[in-house]
PDB file of N, CA and C in Angstrom:
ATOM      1  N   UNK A   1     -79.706 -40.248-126.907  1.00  0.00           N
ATOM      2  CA  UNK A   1     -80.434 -41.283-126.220  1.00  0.00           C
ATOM      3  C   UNK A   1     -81.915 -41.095-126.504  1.00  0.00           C
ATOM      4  N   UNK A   2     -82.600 -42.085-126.541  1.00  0.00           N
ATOM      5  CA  UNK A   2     -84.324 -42.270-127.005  1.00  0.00           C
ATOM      6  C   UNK A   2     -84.794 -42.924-126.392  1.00  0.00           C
ATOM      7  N   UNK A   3     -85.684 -42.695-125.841  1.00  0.00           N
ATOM      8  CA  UNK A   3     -86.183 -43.660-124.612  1.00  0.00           C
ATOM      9  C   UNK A   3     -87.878 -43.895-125.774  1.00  0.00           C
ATOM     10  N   UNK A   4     -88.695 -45.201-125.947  1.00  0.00           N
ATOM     11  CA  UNK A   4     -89.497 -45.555-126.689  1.00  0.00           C
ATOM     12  C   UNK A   4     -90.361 -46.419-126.035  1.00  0.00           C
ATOM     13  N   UNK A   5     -91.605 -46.352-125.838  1.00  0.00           N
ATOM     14  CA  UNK A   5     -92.506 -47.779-125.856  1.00  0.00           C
ATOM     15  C   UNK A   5     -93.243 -48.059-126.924  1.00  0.00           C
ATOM     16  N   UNK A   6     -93.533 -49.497-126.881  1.00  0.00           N
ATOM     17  CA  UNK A   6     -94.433 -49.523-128.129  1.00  0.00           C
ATOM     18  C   UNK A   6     -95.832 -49.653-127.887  1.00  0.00           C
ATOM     19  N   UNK A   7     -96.715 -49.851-129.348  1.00  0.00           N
ATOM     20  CA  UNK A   7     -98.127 -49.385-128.314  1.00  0.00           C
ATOM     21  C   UNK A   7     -98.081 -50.948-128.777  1.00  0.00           C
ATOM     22  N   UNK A   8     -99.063 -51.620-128.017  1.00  0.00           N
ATOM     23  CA  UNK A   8     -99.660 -53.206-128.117  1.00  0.00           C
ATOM     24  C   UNK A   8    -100.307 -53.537-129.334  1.00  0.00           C
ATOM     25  N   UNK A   9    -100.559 -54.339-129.568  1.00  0.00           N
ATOM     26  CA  UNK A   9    -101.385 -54.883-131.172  1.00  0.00           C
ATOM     27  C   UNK A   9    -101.036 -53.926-131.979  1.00  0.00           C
ATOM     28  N   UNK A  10     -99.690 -53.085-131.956  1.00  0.00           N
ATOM     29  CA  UNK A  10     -99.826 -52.367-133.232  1.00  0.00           C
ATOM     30  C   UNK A  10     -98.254 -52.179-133.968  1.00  0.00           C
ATOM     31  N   UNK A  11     -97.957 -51.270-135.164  1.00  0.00           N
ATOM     32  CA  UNK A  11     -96.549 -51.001-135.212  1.00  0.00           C
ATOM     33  C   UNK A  11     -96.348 -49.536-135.082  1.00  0.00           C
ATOM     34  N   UNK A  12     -96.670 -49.537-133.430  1.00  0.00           N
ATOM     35  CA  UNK A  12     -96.284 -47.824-133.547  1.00  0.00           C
ATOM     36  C   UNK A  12     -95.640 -47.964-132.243  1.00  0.00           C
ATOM     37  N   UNK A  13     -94.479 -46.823-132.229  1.00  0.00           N
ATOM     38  CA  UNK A  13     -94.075 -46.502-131.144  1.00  0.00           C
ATOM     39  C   UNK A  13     -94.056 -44.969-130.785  1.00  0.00           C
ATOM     40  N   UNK A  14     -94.335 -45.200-129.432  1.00  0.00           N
ATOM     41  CA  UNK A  14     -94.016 -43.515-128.712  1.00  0.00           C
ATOM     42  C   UNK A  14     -93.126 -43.494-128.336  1.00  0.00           C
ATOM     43  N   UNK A  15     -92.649 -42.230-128.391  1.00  0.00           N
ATOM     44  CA  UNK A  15     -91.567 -41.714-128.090  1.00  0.00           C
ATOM     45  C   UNK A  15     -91.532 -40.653-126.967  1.00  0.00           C
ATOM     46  N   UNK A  16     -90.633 -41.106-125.624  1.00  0.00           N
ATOM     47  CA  UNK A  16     -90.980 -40.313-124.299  1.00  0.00           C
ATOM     48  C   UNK A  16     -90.272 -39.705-124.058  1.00  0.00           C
ATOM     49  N   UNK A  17     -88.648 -40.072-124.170  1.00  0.00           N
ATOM     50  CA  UNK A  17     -87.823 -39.283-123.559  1.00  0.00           C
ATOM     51  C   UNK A  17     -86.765 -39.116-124.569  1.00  0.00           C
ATOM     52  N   UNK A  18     -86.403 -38.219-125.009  1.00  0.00           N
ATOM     53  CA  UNK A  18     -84.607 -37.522-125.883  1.00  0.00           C
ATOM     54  C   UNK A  18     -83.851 -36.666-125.073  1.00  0.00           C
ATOM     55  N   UNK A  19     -82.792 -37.379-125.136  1.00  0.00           N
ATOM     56  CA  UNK A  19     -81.590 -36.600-124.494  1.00  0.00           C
ATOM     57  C   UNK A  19     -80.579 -36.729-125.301  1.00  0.00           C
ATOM     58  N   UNK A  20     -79.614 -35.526-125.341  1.00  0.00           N
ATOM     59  CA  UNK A  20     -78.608 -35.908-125.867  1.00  0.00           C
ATOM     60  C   UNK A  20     -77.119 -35.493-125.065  1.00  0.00           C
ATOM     61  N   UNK A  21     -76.092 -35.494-125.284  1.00  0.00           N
ATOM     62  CA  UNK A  21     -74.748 -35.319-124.166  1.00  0.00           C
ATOM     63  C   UNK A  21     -73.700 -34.723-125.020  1.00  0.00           C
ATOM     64  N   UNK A  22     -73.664 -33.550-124.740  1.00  0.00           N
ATOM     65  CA  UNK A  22     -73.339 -31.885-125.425  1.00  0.00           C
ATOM     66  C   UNK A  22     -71.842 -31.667-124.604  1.00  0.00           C
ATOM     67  N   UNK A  23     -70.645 -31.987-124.737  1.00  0.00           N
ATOM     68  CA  UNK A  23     -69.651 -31.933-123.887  1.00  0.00           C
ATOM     69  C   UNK A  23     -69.636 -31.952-122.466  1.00  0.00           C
ATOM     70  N   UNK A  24     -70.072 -33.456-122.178  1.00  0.00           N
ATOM     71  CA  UNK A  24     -70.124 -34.384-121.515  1.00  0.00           C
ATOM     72  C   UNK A  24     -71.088 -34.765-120.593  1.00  0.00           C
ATOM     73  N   UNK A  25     -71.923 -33.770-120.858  1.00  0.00           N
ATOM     74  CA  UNK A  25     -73.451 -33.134-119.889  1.00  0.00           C
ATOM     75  C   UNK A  25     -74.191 -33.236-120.837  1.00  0.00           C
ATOM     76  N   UNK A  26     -75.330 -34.548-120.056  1.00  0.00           N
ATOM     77  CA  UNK A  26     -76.288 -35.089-120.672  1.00  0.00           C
ATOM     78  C   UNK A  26     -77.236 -34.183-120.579  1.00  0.00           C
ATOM     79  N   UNK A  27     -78.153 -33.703-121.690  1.00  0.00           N
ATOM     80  CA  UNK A  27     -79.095 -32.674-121.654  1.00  0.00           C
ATOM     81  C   UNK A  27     -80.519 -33.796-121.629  1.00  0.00           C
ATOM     82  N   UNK A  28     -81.384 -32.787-121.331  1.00  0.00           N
ATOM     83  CA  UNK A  28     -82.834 -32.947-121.589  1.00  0.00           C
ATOM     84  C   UNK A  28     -83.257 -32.471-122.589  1.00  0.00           C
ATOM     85  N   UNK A  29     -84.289 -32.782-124.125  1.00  0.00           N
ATOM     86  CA  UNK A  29     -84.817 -32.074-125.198  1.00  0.00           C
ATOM     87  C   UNK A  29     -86.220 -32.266-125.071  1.00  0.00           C
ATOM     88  N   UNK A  30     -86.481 -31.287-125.268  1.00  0.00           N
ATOM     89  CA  UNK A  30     -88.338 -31.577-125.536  1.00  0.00           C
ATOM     90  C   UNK A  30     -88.481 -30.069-126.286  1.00  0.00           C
ATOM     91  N   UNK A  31     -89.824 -29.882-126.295  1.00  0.00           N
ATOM     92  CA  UNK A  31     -90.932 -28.970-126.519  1.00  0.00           C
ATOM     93  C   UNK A  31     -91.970 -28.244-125.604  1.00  0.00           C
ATOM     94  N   UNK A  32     -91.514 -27.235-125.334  1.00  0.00           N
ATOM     95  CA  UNK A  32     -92.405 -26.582-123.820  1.00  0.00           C
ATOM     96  C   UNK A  32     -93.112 -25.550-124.668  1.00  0.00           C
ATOM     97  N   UNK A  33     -94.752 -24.692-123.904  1.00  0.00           N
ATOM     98  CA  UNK A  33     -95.509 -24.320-124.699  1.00  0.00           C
ATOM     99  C   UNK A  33     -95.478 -23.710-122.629  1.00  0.00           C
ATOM    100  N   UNK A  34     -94.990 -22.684-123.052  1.00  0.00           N
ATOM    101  CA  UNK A  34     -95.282 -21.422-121.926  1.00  0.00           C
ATOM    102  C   UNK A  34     -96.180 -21.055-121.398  1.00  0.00           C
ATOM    103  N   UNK A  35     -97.652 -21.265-121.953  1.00  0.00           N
ATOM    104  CA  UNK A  35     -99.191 -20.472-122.021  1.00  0.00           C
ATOM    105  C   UNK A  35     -99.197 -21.512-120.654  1.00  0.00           C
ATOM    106  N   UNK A  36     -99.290 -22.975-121.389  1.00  0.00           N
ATOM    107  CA  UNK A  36     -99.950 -23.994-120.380  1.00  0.00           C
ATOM    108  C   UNK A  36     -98.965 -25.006-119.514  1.00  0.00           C
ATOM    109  N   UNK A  37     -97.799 -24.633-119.817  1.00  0.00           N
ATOM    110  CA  UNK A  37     -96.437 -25.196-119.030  1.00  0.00           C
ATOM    111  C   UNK A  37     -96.610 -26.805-119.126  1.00  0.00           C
ATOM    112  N   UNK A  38     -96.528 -27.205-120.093  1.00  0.00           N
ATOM    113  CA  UNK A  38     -96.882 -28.505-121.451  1.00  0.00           C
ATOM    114  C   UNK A  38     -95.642 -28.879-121.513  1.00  0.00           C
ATOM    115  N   UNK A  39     -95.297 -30.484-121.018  1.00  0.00           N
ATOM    116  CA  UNK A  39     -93.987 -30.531-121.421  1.00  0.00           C
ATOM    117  C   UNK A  39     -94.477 -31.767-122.993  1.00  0.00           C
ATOM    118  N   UNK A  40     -93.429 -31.440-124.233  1.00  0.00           N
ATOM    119  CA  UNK A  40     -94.230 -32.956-124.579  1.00  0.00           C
ATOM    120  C   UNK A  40     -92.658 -32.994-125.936  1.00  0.00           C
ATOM    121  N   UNK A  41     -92.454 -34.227-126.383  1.00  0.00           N
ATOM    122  CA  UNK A  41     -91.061 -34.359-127.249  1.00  0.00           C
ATOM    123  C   UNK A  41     -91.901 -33.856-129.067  1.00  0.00           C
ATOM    124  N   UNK A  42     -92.759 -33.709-129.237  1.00  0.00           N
ATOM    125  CA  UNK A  42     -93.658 -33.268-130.339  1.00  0.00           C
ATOM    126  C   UNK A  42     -93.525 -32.043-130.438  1.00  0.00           C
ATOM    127  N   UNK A  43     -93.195 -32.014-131.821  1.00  0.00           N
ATOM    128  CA  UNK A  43     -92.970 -30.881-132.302  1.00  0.00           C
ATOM    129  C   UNK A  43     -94.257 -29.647-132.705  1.00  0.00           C
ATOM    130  N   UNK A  44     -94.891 -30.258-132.680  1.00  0.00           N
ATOM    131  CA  UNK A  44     -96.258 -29.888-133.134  1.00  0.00           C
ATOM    132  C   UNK A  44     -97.399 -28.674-132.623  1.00  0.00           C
ATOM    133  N   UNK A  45     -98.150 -27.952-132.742  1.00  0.00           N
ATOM    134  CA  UNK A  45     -98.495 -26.907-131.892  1.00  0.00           C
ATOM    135  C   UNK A  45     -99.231 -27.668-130.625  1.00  0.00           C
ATOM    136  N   UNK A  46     -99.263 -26.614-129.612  1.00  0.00           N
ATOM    137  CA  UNK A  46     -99.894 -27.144-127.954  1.00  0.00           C
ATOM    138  C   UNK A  46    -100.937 -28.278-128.175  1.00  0.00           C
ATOM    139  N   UNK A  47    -101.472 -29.130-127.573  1.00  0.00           N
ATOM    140  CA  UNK A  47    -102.849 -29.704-127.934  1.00  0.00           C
ATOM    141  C   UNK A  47    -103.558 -29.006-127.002  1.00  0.00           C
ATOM    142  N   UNK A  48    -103.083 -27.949-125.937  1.00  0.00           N
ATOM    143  CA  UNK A  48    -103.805 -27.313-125.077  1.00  0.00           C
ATOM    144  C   UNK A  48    -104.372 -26.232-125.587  1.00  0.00           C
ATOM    145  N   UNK A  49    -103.400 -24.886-126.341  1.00  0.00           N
ATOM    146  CA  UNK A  49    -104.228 -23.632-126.470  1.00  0.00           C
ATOM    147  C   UNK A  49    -103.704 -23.557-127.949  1.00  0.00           C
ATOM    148  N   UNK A  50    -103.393 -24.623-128.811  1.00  0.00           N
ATOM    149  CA  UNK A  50    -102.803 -24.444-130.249  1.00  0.00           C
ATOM    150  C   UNK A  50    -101.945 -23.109-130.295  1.00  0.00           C
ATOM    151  N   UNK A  51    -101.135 -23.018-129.950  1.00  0.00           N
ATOM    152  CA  UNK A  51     -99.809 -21.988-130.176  1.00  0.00           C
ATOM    153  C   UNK A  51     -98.653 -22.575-130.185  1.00  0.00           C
ATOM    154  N   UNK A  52     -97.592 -22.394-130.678  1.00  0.00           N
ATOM    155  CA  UNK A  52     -96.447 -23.273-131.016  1.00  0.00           C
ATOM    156  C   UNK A  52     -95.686 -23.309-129.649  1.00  0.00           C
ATOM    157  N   UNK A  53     -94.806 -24.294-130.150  1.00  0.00           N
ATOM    158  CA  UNK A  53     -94.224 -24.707-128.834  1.00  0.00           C
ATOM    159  C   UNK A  53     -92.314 -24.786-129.041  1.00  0.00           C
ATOM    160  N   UNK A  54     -91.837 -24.531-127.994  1.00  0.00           N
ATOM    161  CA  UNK A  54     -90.553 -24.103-128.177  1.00  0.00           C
ATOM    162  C   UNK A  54     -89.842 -24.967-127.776  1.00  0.00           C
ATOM    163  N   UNK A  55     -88.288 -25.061-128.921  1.00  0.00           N
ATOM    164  CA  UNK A  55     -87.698 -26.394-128.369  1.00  0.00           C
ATOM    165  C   UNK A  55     -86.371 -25.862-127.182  1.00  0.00           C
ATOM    166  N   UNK A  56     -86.803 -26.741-126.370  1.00  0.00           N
ATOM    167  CA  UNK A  56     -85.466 -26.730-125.182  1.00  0.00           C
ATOM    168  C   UNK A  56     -84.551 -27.635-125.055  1.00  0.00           C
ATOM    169  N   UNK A  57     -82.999 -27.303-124.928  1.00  0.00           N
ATOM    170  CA  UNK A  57     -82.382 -28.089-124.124  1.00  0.00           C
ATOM    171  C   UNK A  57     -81.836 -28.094-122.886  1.00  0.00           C
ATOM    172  N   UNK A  58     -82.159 -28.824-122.003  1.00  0.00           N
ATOM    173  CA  UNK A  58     -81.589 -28.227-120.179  1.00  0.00           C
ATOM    174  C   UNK A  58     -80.841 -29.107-120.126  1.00  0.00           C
ATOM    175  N   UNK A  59     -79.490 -28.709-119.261  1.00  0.00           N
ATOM    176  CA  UNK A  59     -78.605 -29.864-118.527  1.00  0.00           C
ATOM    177  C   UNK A  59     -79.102 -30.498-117.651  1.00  0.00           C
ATOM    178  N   UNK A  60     -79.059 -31.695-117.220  1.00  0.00           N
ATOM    179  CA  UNK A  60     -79.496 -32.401-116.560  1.00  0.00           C
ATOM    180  C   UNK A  60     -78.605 -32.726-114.805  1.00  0.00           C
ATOM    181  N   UNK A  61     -79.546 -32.338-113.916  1.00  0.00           N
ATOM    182  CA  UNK A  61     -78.454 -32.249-112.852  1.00  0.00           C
ATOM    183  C   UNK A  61     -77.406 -33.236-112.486  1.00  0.00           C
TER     184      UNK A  61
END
């Protein structure tokens, strides 16, 4: 699942929410960065303290 908005006057979209459903339990995915407790779906280093950021998946209650 992908949850998306688009931005206005343009052709870009963000991307907010990924989940996916792992025997039958829908998870949560993102990218958490521990230092500054950063949640964000970007793979990319922190924009807070530039250190990489780790990918998670949590079940979703």
């Amino acid at each position: 699942m992908l949850s998306v908005r688009v931005i206005p006057k343009s052709r870009v979209i963000d991307v907010v929410i990924i989940k996916s459903v792992k025997d039958g339990v829908v998870h949560d995915l993102y990218y958490y960065c521990f230092i500054c407790s950063i949640r964000t779906v970007d793979p990319a280093i922190c924009l807070c303290c530039q250190e990489e950021v780790v990918f998670l998946e949590e079940p979703l209650e």
